[in-house]
C-alpha atoms as a PDB file:
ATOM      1  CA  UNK A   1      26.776 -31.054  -0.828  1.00  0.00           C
ATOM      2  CA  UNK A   2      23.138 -32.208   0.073  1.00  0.00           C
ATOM      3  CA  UNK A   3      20.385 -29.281  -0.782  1.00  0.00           C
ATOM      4  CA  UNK A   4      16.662 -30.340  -0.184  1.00  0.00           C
ATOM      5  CA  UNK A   5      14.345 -28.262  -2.335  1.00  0.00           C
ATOM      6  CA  UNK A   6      10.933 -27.981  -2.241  1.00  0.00           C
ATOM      7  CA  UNK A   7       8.650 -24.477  -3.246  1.00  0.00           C
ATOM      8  CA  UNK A   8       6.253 -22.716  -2.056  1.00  0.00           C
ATOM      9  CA  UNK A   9       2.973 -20.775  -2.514  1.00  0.00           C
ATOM     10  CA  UNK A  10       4.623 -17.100  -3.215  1.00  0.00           C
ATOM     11  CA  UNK A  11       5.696 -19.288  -6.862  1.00  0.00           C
ATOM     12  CA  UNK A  12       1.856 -19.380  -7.421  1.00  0.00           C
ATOM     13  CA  UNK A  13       1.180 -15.763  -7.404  1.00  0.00           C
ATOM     14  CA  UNK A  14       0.280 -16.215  -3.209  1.00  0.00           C
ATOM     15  CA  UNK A  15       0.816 -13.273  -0.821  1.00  0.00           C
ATOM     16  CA  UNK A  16      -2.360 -13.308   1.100  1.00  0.00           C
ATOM     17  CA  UNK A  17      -4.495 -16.068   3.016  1.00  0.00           C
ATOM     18  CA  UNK A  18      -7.653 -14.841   0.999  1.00  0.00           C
ATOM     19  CA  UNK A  19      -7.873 -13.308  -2.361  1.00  0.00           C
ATOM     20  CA  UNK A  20      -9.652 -13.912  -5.604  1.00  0.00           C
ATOM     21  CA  UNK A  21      -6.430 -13.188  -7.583  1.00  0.00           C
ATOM     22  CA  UNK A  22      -4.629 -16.304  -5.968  1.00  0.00           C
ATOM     23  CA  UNK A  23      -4.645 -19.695  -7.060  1.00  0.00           C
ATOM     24  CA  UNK A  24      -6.922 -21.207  -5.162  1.00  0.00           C
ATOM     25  CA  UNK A  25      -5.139 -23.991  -2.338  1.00  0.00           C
ATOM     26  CA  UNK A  26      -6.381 -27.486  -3.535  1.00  0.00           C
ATOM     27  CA  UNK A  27      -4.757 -26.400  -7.020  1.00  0.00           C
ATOM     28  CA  UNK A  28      -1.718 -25.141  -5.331  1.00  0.00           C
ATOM     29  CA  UNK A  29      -1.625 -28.505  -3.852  1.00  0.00           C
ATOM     30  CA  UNK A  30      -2.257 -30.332  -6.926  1.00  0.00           C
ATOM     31  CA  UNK A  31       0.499 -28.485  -8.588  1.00  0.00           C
ATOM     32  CA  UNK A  32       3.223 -28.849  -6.643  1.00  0.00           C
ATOM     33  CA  UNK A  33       2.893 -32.434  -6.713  1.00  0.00           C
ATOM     34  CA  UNK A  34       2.310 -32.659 -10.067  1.00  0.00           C
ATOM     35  CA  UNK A  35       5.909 -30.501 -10.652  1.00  0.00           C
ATOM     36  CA  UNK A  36       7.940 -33.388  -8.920  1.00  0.00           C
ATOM     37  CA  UNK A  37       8.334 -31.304  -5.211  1.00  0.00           C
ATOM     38  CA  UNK A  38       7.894 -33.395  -2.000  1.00  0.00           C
ATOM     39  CA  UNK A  39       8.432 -30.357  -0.034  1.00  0.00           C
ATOM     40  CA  UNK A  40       6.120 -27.230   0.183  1.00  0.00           C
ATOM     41  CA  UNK A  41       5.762 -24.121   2.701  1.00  0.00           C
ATOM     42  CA  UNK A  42       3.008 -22.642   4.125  1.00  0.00           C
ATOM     43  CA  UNK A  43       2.911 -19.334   2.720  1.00  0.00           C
ATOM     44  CA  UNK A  44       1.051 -17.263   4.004  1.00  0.00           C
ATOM     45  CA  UNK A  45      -0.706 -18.287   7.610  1.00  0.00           C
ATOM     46  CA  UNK A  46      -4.407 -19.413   6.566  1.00  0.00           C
ATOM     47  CA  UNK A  47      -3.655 -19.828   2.883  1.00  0.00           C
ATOM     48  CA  UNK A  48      -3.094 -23.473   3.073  1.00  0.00           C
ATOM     49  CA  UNK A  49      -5.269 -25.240   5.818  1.00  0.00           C
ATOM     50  CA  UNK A  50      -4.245 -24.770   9.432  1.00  0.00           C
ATOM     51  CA  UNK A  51      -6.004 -27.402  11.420  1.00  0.00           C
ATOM     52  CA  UNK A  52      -3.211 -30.098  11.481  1.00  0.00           C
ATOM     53  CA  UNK A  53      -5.753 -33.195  10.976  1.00  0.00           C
ATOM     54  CA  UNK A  54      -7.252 -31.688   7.983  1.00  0.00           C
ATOM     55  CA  UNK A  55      -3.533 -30.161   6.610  1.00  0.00           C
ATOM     56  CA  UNK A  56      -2.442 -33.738   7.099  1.00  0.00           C
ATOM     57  CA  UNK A  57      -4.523 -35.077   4.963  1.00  0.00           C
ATOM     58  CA  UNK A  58      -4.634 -32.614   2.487  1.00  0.00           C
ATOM     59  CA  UNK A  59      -0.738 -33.177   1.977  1.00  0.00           C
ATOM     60  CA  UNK A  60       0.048 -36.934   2.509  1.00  0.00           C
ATOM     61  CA  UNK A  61      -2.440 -37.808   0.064  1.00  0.00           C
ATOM     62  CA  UNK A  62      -0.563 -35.731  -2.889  1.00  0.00           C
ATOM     63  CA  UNK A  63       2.133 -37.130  -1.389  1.00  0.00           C
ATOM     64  CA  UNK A  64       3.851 -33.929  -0.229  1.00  0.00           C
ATOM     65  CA  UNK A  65       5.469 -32.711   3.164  1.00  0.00           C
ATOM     66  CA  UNK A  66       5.827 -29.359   5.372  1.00  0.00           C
ATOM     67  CA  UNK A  67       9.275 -27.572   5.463  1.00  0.00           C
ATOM     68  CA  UNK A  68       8.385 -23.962   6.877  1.00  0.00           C
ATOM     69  CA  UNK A  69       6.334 -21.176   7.891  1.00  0.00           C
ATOM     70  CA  UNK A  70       6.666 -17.331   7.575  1.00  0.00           C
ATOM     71  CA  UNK A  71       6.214 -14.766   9.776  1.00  0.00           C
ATOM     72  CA  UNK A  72       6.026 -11.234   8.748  1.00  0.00           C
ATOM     73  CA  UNK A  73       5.471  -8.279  10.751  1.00  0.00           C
ATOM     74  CA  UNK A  74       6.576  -4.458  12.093  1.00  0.00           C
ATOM     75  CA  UNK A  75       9.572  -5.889  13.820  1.00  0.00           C
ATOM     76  CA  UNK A  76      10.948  -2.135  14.415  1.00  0.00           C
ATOM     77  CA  UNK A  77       7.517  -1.534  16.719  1.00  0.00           C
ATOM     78  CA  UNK A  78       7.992  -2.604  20.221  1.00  0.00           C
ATOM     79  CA  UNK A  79       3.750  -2.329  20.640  1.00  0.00           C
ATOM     80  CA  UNK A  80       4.159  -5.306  17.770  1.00  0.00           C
ATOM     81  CA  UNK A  81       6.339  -7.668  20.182  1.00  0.00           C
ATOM     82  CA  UNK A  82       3.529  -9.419  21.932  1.00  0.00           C
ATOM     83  CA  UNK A  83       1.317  -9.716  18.568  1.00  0.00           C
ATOM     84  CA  UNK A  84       4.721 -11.439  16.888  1.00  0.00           C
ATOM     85  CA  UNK A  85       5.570 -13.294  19.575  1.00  0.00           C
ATOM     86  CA  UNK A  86       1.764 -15.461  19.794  1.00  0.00           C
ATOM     87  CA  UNK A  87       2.232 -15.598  15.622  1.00  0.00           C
ATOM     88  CA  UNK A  88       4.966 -16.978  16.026  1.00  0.00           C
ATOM     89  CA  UNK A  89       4.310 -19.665  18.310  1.00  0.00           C
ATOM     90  CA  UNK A  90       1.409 -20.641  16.034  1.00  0.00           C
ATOM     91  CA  UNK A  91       3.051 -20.967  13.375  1.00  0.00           C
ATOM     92  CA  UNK A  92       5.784 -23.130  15.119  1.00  0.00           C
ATOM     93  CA  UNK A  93       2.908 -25.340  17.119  1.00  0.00           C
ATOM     94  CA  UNK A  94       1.624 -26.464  13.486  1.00  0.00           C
ATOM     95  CA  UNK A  95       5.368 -26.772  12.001  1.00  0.00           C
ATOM     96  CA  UNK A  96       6.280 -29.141  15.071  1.00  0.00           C
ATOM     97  CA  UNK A  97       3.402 -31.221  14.612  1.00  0.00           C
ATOM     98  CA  UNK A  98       4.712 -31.830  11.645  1.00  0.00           C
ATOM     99  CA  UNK A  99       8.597 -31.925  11.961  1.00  0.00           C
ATOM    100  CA  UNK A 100       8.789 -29.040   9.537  1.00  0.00           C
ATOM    101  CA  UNK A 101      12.307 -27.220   9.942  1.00  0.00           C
ATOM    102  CA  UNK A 102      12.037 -23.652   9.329  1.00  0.00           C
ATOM    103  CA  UNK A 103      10.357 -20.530  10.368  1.00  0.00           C
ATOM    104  CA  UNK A 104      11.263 -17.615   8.349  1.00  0.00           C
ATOM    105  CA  UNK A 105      11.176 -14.192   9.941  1.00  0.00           C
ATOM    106  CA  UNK A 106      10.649 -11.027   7.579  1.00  0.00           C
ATOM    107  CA  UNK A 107      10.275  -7.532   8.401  1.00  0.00           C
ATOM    108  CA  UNK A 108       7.139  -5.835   6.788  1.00  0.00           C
ATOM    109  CA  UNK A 109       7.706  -3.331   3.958  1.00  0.00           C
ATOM    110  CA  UNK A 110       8.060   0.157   4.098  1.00  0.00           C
ATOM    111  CA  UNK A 111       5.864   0.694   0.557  1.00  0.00           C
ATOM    112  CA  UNK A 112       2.562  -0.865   0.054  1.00  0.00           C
ATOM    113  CA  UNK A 113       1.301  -2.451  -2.836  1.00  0.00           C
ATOM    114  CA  UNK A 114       0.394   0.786  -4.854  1.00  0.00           C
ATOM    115  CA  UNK A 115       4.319   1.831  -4.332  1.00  0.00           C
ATOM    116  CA  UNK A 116       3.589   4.349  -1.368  1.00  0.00           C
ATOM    117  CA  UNK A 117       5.704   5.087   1.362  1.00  0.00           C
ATOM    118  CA  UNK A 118       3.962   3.994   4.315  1.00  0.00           C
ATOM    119  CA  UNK A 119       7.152   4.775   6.958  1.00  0.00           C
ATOM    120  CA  UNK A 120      10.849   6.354   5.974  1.00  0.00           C
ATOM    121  CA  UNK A 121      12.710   4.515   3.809  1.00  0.00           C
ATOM    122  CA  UNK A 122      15.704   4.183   6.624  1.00  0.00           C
ATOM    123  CA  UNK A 123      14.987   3.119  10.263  1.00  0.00           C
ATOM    124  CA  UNK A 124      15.989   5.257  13.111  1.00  0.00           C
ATOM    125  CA  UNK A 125      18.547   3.955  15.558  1.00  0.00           C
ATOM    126  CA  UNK A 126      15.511   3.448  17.312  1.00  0.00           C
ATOM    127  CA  UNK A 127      13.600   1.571  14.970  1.00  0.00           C
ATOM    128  CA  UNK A 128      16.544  -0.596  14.476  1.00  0.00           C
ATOM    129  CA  UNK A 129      17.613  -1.498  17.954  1.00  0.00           C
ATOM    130  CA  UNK A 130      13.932  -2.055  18.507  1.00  0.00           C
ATOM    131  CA  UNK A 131      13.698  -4.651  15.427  1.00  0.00           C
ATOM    132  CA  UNK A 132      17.043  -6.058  16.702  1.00  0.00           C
ATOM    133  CA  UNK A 133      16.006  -6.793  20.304  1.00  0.00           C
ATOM    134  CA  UNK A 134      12.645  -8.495  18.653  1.00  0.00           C
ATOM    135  CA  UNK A 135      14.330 -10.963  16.293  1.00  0.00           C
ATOM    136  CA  UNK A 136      16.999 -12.003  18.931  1.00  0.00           C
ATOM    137  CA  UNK A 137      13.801 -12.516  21.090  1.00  0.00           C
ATOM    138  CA  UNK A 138      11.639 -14.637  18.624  1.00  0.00           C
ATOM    139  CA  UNK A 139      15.098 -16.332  17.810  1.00  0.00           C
ATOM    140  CA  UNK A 140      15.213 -17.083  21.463  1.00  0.00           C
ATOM    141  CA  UNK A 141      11.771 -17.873  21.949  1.00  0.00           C
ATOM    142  CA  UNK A 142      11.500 -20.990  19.067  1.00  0.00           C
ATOM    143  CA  UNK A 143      15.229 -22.096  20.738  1.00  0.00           C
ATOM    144  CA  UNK A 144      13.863 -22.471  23.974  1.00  0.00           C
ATOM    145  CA  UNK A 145      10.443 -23.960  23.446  1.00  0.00           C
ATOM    146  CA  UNK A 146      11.256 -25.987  20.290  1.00  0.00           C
ATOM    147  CA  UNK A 147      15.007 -27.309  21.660  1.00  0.00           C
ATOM    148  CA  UNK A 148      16.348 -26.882  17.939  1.00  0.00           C
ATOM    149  CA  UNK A 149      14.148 -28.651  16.416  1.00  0.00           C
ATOM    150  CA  UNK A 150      12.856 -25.697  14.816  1.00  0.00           C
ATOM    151  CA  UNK A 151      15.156 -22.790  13.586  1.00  0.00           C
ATOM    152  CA  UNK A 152      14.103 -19.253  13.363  1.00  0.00           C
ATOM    153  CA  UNK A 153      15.619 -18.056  10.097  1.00  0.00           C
ATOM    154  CA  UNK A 154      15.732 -14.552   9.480  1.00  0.00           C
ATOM    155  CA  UNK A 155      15.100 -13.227   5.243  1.00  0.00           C
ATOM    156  CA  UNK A 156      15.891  -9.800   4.328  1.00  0.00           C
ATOM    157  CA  UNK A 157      13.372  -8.479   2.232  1.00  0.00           C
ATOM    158  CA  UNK A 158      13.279  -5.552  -0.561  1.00  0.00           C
ATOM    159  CA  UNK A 159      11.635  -2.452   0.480  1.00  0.00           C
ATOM    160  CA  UNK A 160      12.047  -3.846   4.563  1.00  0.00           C
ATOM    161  CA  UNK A 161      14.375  -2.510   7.055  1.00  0.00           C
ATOM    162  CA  UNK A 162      16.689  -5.004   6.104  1.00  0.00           C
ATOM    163  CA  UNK A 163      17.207  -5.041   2.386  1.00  0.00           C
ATOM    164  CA  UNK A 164      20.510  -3.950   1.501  1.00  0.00           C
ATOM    165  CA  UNK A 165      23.859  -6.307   2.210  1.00  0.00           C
ATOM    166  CA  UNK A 166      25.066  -3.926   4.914  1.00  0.00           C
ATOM    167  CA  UNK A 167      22.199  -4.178   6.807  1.00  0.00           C
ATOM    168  CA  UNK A 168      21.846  -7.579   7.087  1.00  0.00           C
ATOM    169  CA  UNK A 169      25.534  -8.045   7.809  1.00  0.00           C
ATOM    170  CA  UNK A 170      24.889  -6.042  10.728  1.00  0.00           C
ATOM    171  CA  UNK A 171      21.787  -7.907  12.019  1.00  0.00           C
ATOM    172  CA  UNK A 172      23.996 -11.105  12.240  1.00  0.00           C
ATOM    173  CA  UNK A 173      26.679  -8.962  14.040  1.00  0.00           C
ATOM    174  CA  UNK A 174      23.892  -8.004  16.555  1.00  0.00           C
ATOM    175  CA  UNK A 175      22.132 -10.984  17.312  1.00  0.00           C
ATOM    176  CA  UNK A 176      23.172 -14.382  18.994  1.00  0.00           C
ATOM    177  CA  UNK A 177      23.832 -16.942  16.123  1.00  0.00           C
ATOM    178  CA  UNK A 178      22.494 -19.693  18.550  1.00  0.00           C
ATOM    179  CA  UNK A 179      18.893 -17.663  18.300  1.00  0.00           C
ATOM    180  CA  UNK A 180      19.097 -16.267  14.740  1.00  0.00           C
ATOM    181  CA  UNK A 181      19.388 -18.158  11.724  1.00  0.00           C
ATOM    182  CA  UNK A 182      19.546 -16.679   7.751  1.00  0.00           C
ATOM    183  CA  UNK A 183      17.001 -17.709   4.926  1.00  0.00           C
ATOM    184  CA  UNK A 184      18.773 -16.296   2.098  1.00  0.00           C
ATOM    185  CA  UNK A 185      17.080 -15.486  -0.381  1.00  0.00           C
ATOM    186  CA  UNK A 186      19.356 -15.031  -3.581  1.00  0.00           C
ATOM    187  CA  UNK A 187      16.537 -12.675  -5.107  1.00  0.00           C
ATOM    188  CA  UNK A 188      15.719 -10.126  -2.606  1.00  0.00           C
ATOM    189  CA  UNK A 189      19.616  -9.793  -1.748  1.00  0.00           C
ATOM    190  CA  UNK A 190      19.989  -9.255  -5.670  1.00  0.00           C
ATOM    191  CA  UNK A 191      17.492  -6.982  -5.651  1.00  0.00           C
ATOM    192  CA  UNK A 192      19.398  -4.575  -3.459  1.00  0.00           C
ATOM    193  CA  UNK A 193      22.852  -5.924  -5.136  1.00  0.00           C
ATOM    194  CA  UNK A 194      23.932  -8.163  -3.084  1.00  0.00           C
ATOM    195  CA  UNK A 195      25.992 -10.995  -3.660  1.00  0.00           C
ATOM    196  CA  UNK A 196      24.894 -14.243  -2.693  1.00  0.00           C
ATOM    197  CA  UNK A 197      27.793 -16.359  -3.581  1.00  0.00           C
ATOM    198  CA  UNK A 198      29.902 -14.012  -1.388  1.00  0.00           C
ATOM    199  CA  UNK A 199      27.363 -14.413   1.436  1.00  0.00           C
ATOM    200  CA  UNK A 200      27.079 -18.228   1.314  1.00  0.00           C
ATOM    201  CA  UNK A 201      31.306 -17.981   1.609  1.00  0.00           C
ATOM    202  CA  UNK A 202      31.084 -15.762   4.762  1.00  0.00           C
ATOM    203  CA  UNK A 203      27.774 -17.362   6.098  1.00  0.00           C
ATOM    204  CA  UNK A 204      26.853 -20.601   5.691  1.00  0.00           C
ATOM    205  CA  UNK A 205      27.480 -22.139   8.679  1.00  0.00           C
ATOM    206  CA  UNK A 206      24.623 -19.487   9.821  1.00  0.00           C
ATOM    207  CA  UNK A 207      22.336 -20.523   6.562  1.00  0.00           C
ATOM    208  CA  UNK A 208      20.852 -23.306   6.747  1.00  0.00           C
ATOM    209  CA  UNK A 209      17.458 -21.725   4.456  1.00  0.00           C
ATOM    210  CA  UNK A 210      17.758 -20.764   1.130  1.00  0.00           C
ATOM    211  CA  UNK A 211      15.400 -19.395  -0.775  1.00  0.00           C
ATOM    212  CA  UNK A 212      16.236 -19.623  -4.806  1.00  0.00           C
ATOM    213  CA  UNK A 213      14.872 -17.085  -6.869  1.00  0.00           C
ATOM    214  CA  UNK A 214      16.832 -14.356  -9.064  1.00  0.00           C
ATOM    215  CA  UNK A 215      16.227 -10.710 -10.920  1.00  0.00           C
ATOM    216  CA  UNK A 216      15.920  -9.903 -14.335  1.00  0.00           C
ATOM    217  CA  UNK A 217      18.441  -7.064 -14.328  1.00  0.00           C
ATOM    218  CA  UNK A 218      16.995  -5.580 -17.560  1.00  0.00           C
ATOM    219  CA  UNK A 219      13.695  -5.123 -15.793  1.00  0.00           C
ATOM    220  CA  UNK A 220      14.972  -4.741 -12.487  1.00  0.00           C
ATOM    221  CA  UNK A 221      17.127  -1.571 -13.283  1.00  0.00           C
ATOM    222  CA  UNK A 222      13.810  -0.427 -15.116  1.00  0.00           C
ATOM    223  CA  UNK A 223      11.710  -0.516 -12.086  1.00  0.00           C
ATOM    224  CA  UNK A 224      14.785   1.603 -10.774  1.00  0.00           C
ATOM    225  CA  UNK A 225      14.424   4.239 -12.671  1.00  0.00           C
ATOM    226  CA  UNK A 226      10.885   4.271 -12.704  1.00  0.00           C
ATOM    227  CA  UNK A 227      11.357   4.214  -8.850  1.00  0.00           C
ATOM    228  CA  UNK A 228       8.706   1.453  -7.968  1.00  0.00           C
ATOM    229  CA  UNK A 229       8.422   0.187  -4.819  1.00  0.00           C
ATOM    230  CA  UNK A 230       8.686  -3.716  -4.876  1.00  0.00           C
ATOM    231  CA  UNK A 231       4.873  -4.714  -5.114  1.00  0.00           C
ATOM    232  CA  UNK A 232       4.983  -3.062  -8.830  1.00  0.00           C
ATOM    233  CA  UNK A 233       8.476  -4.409  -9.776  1.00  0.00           C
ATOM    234  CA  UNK A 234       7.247  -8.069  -9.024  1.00  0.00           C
ATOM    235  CA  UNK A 235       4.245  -6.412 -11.510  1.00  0.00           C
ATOM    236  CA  UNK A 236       6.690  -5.202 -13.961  1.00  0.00           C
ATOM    237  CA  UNK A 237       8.352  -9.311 -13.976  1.00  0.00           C
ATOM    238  CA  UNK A 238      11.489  -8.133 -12.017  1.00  0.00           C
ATOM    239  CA  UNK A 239      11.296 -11.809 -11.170  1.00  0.00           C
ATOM    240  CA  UNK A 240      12.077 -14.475 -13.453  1.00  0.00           C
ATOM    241  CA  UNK A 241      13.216 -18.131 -13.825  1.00  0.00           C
ATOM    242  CA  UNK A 242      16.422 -19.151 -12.385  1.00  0.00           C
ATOM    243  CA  UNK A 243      17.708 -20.301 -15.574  1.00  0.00           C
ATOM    244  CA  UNK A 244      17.145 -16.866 -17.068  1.00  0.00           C
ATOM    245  CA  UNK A 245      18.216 -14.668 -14.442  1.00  0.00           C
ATOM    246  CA  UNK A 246      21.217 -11.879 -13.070  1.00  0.00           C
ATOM    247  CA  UNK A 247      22.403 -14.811 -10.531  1.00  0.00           C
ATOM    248  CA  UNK A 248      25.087 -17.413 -11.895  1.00  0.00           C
ATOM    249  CA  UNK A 249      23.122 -20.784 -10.637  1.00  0.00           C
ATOM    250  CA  UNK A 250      26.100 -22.867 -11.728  1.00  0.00           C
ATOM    251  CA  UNK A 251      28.421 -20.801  -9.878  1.00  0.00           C
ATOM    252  CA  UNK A 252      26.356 -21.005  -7.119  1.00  0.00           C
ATOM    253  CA  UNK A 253      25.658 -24.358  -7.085  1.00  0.00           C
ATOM    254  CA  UNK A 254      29.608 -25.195  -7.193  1.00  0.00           C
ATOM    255  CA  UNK A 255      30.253 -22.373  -4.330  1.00  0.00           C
ATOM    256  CA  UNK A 256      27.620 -24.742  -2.239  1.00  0.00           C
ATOM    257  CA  UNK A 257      29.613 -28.074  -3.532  1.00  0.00           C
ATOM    258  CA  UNK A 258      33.144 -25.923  -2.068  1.00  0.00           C
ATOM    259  CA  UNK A 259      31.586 -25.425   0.792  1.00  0.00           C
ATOM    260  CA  UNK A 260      29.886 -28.513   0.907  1.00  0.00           C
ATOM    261  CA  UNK A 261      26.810 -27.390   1.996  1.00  0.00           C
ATOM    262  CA  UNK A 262      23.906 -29.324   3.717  1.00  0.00           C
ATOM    263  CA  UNK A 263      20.885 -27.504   3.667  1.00  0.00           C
ATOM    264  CA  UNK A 264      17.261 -26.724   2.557  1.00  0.00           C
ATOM    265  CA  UNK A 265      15.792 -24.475  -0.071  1.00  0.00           C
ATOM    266  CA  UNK A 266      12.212 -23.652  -1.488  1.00  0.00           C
ATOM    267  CA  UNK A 267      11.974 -22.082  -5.126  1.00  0.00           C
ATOM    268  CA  UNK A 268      10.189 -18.737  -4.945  1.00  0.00           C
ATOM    269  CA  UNK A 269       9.369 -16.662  -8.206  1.00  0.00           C
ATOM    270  CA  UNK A 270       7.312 -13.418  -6.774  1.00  0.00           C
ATOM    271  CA  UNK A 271       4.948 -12.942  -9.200  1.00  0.00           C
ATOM    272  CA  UNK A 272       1.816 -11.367  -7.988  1.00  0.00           C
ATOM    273  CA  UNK A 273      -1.143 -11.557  -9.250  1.00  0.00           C
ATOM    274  CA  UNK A 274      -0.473 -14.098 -12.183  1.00  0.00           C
ATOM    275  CA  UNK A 275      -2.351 -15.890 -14.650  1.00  0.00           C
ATOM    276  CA  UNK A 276      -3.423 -19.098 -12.839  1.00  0.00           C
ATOM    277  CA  UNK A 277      -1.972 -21.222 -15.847  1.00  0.00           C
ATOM    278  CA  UNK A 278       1.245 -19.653 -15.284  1.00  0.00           C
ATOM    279  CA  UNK A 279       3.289 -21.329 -12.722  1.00  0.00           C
ATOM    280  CA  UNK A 280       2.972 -25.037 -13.087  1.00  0.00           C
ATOM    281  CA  UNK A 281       5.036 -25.173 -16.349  1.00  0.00           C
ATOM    282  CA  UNK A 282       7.525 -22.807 -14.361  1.00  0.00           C
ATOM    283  CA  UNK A 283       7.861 -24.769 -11.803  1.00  0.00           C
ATOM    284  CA  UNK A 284       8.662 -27.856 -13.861  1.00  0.00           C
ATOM    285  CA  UNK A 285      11.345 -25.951 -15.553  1.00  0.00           C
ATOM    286  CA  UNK A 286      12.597 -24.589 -12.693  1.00  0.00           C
ATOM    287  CA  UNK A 287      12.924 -27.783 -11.257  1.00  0.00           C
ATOM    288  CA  UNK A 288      14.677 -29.791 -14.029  1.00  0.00           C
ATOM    289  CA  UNK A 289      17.174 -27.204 -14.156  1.00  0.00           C
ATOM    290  CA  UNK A 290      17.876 -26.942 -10.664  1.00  0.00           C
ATOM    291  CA  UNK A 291      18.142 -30.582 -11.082  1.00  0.00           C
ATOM    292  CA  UNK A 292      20.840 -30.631 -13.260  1.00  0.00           C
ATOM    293  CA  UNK A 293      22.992 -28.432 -11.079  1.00  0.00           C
ATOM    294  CA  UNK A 294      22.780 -30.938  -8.452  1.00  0.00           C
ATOM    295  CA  UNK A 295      20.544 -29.138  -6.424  1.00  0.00           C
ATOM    296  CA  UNK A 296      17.403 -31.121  -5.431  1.00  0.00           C
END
């Protein structure tokens, strides 16, 4: 087994390029270096610099290197195609000058932050066919352009057209595994009770992006009831440290070791906003004990 983990900005409270609730980027920086990672993401596109002189800089001098990029966006909407497509390639352009790995494809959410339903709850057979046919084109598009030098990783996401198991079970059935890669991310799958040990057993081969995070289930099956949409369960703390969590990380880790996995992963905690004090000492636990299970 060989996992490479770095972190990224949504462990600082970060969901938007711009806001005063968000740590600001030099700190982010500063932080992740100080918590031992080599290894960071973008988060979200214009958070951290994206002139690739200055983002350079900014990272070999804290001693720190790219591993991905995210893309988020209406995926079901084929007016959103062309939009997604020149995102994207952005993104990719600034992870190839780089040699970063990974771009990570999410569908957008179906609730916005207040909890209100912005769409149905369940795509269409339109909607779905539609977000389908856009993923296996991105997926194409990066495989084409970037020669596999860049995978296009696709994350399910709570409160998204692809949150529960099923779903996402039926994207990979759909789309070309050449094209379409997975980012799992053990906390959203949680989140909709999923089983990631079970997935890494059927899917790893297709996985080469993890994203470690986990649920508290006390709070989670709180938000539940209350019926939040995700934006106030990350407010609630449905989110907490790995070590603390619904997931078994040792069983994990040893399913990986079976399997012997060689991968990448970034540690994500959603928790936004947060007290800008917050995450550092997180992120140095988080890291020791992933250390310990071999991961890292």
């Amino acid at each position: 087994m060989k996992v490479r983990v770095g972190t990224a900005p949504d462990s600082w409270g970060v969901w938007f390029p711009n806001d005063p609730l968000q740590t600001p980027w030099q700190r982010y920086l500063d932080e992740v270096a100080a918590a031992g990672y080599e290894w960071t993401e973008l988060g979200p596109y214009g958070y951290l610099p994206t002139d690739a002189r200055t983002l350079r800089g900014e990272l070999e001098r804290r001693g720190l290197r790219l591993l991905g990029a995210t893309e988020i966006g209406p995926l079901h909407d084929p007016a959103a195609l062309p939009r997604l497509r020149e995102e994207t390639l952005q993104r990719c352009e600034l992870l190839a000058a780089f040699g970063a790995r990974f771009l990570v494809l999410i569908p957008d959410s179906y609730t916005d932050l207040s909890g209100a339903l912005l769409r149905p709850r369940q795509p269409s057979e339109a909607d779905w066919r539609q977000l389908v046919a856009a993923t296996g084109a991105l997926g194409a598009l990066v495989r084409e352009r970037y020669r596999g030098s860049i995978q296009l990783t696709f994350h399910s996401h709570a409160d998204s057209y692809v949150e529960y198991a099923a779903q996402l079970e039926r994207l990979l059935a759909e789309t070309d595994p050449e094209d379409v890669f997975v980012c799992m991310d053990t906390g959203h799958y949680a989140y909709r009770d999923g089983d990631p040990i079970a997935f890494m057993r059927r899917h790893h081969a297709r996985t080469p992006y993890l994203h470690i995070k986990t649920v508290d289930a006390t709070v989670l099956e709180r938000a539940q009831q209350q019926g939040l949409g995700f934006a106030q369960a990350v407010r609630l703390g449905t989110f907490c440290e790995p070590q603390d969590g619904a997931i078994d990380f040792p069983a994990f880790a040893d399913a990986l070791r079976e399997l012997d996995y060689d991968g990448w992963a970034a540690v994500e905690q959603d928790m936004y906003p947060c007290d800008f004090d917050a995450p550092l000492p997180i992120a140095r636990r988080t890291r020791a004990f992933l250390e310990s299970l071999g991961l890292g």
